[in-house]
Protein backbone atom coordinates (compact mmCIF):
# COMPACT_ATOMS: atom_id res chain seq x y z
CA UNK A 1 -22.18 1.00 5.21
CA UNK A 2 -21.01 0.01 1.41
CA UNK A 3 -17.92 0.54 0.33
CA UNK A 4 -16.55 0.08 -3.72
CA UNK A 5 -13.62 -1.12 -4.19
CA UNK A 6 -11.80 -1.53 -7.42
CA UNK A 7 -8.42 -3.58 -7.66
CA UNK A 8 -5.42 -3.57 -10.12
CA UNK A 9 -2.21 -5.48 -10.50
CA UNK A 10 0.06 -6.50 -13.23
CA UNK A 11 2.99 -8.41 -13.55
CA UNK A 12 4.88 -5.80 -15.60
CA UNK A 13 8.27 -7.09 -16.83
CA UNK A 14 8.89 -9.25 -14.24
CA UNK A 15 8.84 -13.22 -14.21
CA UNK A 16 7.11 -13.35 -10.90
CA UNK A 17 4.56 -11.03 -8.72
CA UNK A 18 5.94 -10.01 -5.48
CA UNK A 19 2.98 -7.88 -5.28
CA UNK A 20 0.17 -8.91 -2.76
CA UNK A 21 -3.22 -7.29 -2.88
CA UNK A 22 -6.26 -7.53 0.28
CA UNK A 23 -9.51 -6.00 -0.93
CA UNK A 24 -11.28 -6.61 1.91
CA UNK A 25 -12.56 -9.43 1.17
CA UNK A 26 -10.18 -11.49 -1.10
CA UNK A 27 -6.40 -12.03 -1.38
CA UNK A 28 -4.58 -11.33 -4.52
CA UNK A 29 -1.81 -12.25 -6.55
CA UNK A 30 -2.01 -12.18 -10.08
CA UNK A 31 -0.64 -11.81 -13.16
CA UNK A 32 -3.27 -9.22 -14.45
CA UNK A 33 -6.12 -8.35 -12.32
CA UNK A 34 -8.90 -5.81 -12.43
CA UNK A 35 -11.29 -6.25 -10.26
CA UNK A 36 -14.24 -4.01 -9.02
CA UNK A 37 -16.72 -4.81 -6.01
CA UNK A 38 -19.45 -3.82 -3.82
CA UNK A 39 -18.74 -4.44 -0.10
CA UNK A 40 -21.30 -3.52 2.78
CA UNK A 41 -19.68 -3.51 5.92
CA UNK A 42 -19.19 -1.20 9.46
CA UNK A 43 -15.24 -2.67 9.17
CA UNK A 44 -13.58 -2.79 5.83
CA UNK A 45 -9.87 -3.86 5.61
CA UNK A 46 -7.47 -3.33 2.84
CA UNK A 47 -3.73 -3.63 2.20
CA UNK A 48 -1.06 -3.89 0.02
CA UNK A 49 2.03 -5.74 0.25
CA UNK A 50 5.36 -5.39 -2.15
CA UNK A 51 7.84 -8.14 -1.95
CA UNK A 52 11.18 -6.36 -1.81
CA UNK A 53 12.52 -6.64 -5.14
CA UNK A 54 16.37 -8.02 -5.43
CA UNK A 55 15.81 -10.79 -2.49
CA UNK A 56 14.62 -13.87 -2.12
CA UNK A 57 11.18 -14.92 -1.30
CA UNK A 58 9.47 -11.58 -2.42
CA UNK A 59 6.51 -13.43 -3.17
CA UNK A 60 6.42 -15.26 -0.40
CA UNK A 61 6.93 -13.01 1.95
CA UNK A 62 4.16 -10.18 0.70
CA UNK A 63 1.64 -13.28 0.69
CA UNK A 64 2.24 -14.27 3.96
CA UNK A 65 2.08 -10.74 5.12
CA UNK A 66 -1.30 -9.85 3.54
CA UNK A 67 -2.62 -13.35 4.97
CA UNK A 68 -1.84 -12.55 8.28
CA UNK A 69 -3.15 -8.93 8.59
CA UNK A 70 -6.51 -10.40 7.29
CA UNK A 71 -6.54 -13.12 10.02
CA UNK A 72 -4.85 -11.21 12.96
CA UNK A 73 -6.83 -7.52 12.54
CA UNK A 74 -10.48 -7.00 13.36
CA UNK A 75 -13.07 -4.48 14.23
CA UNK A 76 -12.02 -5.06 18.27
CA UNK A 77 -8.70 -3.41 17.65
CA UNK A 78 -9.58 -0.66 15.94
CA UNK A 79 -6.82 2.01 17.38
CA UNK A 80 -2.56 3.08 16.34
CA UNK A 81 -1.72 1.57 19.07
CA UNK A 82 -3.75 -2.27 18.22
CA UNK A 83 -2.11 -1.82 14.73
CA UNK A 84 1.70 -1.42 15.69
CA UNK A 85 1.50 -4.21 18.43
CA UNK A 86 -0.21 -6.25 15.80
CA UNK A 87 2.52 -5.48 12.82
CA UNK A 88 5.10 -6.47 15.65
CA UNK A 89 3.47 -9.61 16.22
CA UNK A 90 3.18 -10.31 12.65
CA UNK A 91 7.05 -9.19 12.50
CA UNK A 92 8.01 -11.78 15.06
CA UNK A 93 6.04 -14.62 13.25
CA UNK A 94 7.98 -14.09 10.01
CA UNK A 95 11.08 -14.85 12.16
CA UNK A 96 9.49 -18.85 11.86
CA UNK A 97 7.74 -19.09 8.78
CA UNK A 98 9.58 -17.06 6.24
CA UNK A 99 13.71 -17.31 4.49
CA UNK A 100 15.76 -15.28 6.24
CA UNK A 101 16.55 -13.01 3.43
CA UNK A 102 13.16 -11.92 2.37
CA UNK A 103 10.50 -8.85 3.38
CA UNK A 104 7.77 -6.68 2.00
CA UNK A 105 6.02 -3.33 2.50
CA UNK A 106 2.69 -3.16 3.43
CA UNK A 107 0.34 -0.03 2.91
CA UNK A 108 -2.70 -0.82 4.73
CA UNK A 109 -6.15 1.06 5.40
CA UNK A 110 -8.88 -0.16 8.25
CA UNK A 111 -12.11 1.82 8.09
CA UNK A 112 -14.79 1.61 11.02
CA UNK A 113 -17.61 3.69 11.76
CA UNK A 114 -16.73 6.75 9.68
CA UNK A 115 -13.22 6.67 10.84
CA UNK A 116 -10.06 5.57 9.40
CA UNK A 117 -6.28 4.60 9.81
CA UNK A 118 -3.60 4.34 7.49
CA UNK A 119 -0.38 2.53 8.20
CA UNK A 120 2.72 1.91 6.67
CA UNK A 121 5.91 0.17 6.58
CA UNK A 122 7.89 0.33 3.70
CA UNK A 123 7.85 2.25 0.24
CA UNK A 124 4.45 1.47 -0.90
CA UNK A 125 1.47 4.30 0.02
CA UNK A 126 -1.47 5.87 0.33
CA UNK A 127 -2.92 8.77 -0.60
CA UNK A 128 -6.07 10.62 -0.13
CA UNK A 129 -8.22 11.72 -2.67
CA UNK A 130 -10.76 14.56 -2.85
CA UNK A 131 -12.17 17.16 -5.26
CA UNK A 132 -9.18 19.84 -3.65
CA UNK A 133 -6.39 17.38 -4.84
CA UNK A 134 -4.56 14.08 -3.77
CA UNK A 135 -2.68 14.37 -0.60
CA UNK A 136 -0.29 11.67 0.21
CA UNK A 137 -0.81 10.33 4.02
CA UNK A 138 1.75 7.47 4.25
CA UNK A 139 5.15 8.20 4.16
CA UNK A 140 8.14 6.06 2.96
CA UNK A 141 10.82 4.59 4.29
CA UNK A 142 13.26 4.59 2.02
CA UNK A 143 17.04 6.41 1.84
CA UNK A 144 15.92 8.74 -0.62
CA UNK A 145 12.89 9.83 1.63
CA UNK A 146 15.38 10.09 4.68
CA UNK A 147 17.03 12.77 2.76
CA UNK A 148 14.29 14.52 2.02
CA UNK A 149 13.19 14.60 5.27
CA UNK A 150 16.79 15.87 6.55
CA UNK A 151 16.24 18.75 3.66
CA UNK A 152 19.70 17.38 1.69
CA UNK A 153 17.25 16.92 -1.36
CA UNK A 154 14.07 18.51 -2.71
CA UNK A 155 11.30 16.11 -2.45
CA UNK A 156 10.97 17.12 -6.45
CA UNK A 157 13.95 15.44 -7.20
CA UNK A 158 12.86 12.32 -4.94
CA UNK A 159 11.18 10.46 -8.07
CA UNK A 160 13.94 10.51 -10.13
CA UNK A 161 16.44 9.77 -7.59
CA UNK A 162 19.10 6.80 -8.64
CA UNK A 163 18.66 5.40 -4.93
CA UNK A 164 14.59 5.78 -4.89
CA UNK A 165 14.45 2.17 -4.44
CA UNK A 166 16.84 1.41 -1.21
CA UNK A 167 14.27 0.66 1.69
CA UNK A 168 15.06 1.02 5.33
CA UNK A 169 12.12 -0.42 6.70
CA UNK A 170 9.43 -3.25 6.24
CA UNK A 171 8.45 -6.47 7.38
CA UNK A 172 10.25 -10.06 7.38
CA UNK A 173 13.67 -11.05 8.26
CA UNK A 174 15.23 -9.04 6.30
CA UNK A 175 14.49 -5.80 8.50
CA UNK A 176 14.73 -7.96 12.34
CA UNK A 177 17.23 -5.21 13.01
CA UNK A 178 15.34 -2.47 12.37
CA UNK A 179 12.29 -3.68 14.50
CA UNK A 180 14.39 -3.10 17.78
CA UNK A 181 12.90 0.72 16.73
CA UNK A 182 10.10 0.39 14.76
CA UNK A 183 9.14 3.31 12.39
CA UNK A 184 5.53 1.77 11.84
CA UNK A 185 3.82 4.91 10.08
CA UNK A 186 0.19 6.16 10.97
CA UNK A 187 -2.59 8.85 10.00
CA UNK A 188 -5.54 8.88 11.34
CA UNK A 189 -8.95 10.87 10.59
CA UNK A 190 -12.39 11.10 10.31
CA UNK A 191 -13.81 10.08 6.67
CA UNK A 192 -14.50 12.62 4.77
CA UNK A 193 -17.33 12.99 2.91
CA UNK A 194 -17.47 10.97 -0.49
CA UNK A 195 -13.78 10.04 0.87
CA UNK A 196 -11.59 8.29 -1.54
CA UNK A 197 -8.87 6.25 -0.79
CA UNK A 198 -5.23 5.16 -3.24
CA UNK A 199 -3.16 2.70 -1.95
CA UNK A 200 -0.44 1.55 -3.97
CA UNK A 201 2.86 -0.18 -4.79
CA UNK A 202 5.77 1.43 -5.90
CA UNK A 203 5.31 0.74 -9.66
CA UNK A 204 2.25 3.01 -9.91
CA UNK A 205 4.59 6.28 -7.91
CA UNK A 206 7.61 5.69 -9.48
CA UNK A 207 5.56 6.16 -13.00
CA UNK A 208 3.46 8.66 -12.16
CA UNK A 209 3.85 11.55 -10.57
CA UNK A 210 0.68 12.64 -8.05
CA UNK A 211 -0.88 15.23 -10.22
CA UNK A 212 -1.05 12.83 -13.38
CA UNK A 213 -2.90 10.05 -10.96
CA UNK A 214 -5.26 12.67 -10.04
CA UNK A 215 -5.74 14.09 -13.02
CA UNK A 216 -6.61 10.68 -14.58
CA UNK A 217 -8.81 9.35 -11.46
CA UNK A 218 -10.84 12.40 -11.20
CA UNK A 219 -13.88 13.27 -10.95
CA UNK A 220 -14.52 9.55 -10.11
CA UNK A 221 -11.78 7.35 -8.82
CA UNK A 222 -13.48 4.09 -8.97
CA UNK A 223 -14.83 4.53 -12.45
CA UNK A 224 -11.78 5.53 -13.85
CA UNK A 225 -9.68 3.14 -12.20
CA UNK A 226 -9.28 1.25 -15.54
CA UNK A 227 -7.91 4.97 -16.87
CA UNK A 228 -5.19 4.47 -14.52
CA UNK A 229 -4.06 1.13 -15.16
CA UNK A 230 -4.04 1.80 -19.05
CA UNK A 231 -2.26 4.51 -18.86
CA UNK A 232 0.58 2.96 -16.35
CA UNK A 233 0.96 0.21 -19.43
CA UNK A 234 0.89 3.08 -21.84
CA UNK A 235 3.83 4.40 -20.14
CA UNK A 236 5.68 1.06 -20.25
CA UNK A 237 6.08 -0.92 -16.73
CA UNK A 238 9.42 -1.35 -14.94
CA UNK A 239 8.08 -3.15 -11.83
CA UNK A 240 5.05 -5.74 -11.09
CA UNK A 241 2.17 -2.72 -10.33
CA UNK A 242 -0.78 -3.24 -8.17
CA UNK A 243 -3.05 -0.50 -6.33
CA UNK A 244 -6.46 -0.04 -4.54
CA UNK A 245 -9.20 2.76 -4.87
CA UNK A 246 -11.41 3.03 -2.10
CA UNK A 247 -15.13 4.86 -2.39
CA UNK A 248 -15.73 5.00 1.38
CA UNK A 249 -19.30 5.19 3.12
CA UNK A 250 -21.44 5.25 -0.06
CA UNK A 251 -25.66 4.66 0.86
């Protein structure tokens, strides 16, 4: 089955990149990267990782994250229950090869045989695109998102929010207390039809809101993934930015 995948980062204001991209096939983390390929395969991978911004080892920590989902996940464990025992293992090897200080999200989508999962951990997400809209399938873990969820705020006022950036949840050291109860997010489905896919670190949702992504992505995600990225600098960037579009099951 071929896949298209088209990748974008960017350093933004920041004097490092935290940000940590898996396309499926390759491992990014760049300065400036757009990047579109071809990929035909019956088990496509993808994922990205934010270093948690304000500690240590960001950059470190999203790397070594994105390396080992790429080594440790595979067609054999295709299934929720594969991917949270396989986040937890990755959790507890973090314990010996990262600074105790550091984490990172990761927003990650496995597609096999016309079927996919999303997981998450963290801020960063995914969303769902189709002709009807953009539905967003991840969900964050983040104060301001606990809120919402408790109904003290509207989710409208969620973007704006001055705490929008306090995460509860991720992987690496940092967050070795929270894995006693792990709050590893998943949706699962069938792939739609001419399915496409956003994943994304916080610097593209926290400067766009989900109508102007889809406006600008549509009708063809992958083609006007550039769209997106110019109009994210257009805006001006406050964080390093880096997302995936997915065109799933193409002939």
């Amino acid at each position: 089955m071929k896949h298209t995948v088209f990748s974008a980062m960017h350093l933004g204001p920041r004097t490092k990149q935290e940000d940590c991209l898996l396309d499926g096939i390759d491992i990014f983390q760049s300065d400036h990267l757009e990047e579109k390929k071809s990929i035909d395969t019956d088990f496509l991978l993808l994922g990205v990782c934010d270093g948690i911004g304000g500690h240590d080892f960001g950059e470190t920590a999203s790397r070594f994250v994105c390396e080992q989902i790429k080594n440790k996940f595979n067609r054999s464990m295709f299934s929720a229950e594969n991917v949270k025992a396989c986040l937890a293992d990755i959790q507890s090897a973090t314990a010996n090869h990262l600074p105790g200080n550091c984490g990172t999200t990761i927003a990650g989508l496995m597609v096999k045989d016309g079927k996919t999962i999303a997981f998450n951990a963290g801020d960063s997400r995914i969303y769902k695109i189709s002709k009807a809209g953009i539905d967003y399938i991840s969900h964050d873990h983040s104060l301001v998102q606990g809120l919402v969820d408790k109904a003290f705020i509207e989710p409208e006022t969620a973007t704006d929010h001055p705490l929008k950036n306090i995460i509860n949840f991720g992987i690496g050291p940092l967050f070795e207390d929270e894995w006693k109860n792990p709050k590893i997010h998943i949706f699962e489905e069938s792939m739609p039809e001419n399915a496409c896919y956003l994943l994304c670190s916080d610097g593209v949702n926290d400067q766009m809101k989900d109508q102007e992504i889809f406006d600008l992505l549509m009708p063809s995600p992958i083609e006007n993934g550039n769209n997106l990225l110019q109009a994210l600098l257009k805006k001006g960037l406050t964080d390093n930015t880096s997302f995936i579009i997915l065109s799933a099951g193409e002939s």
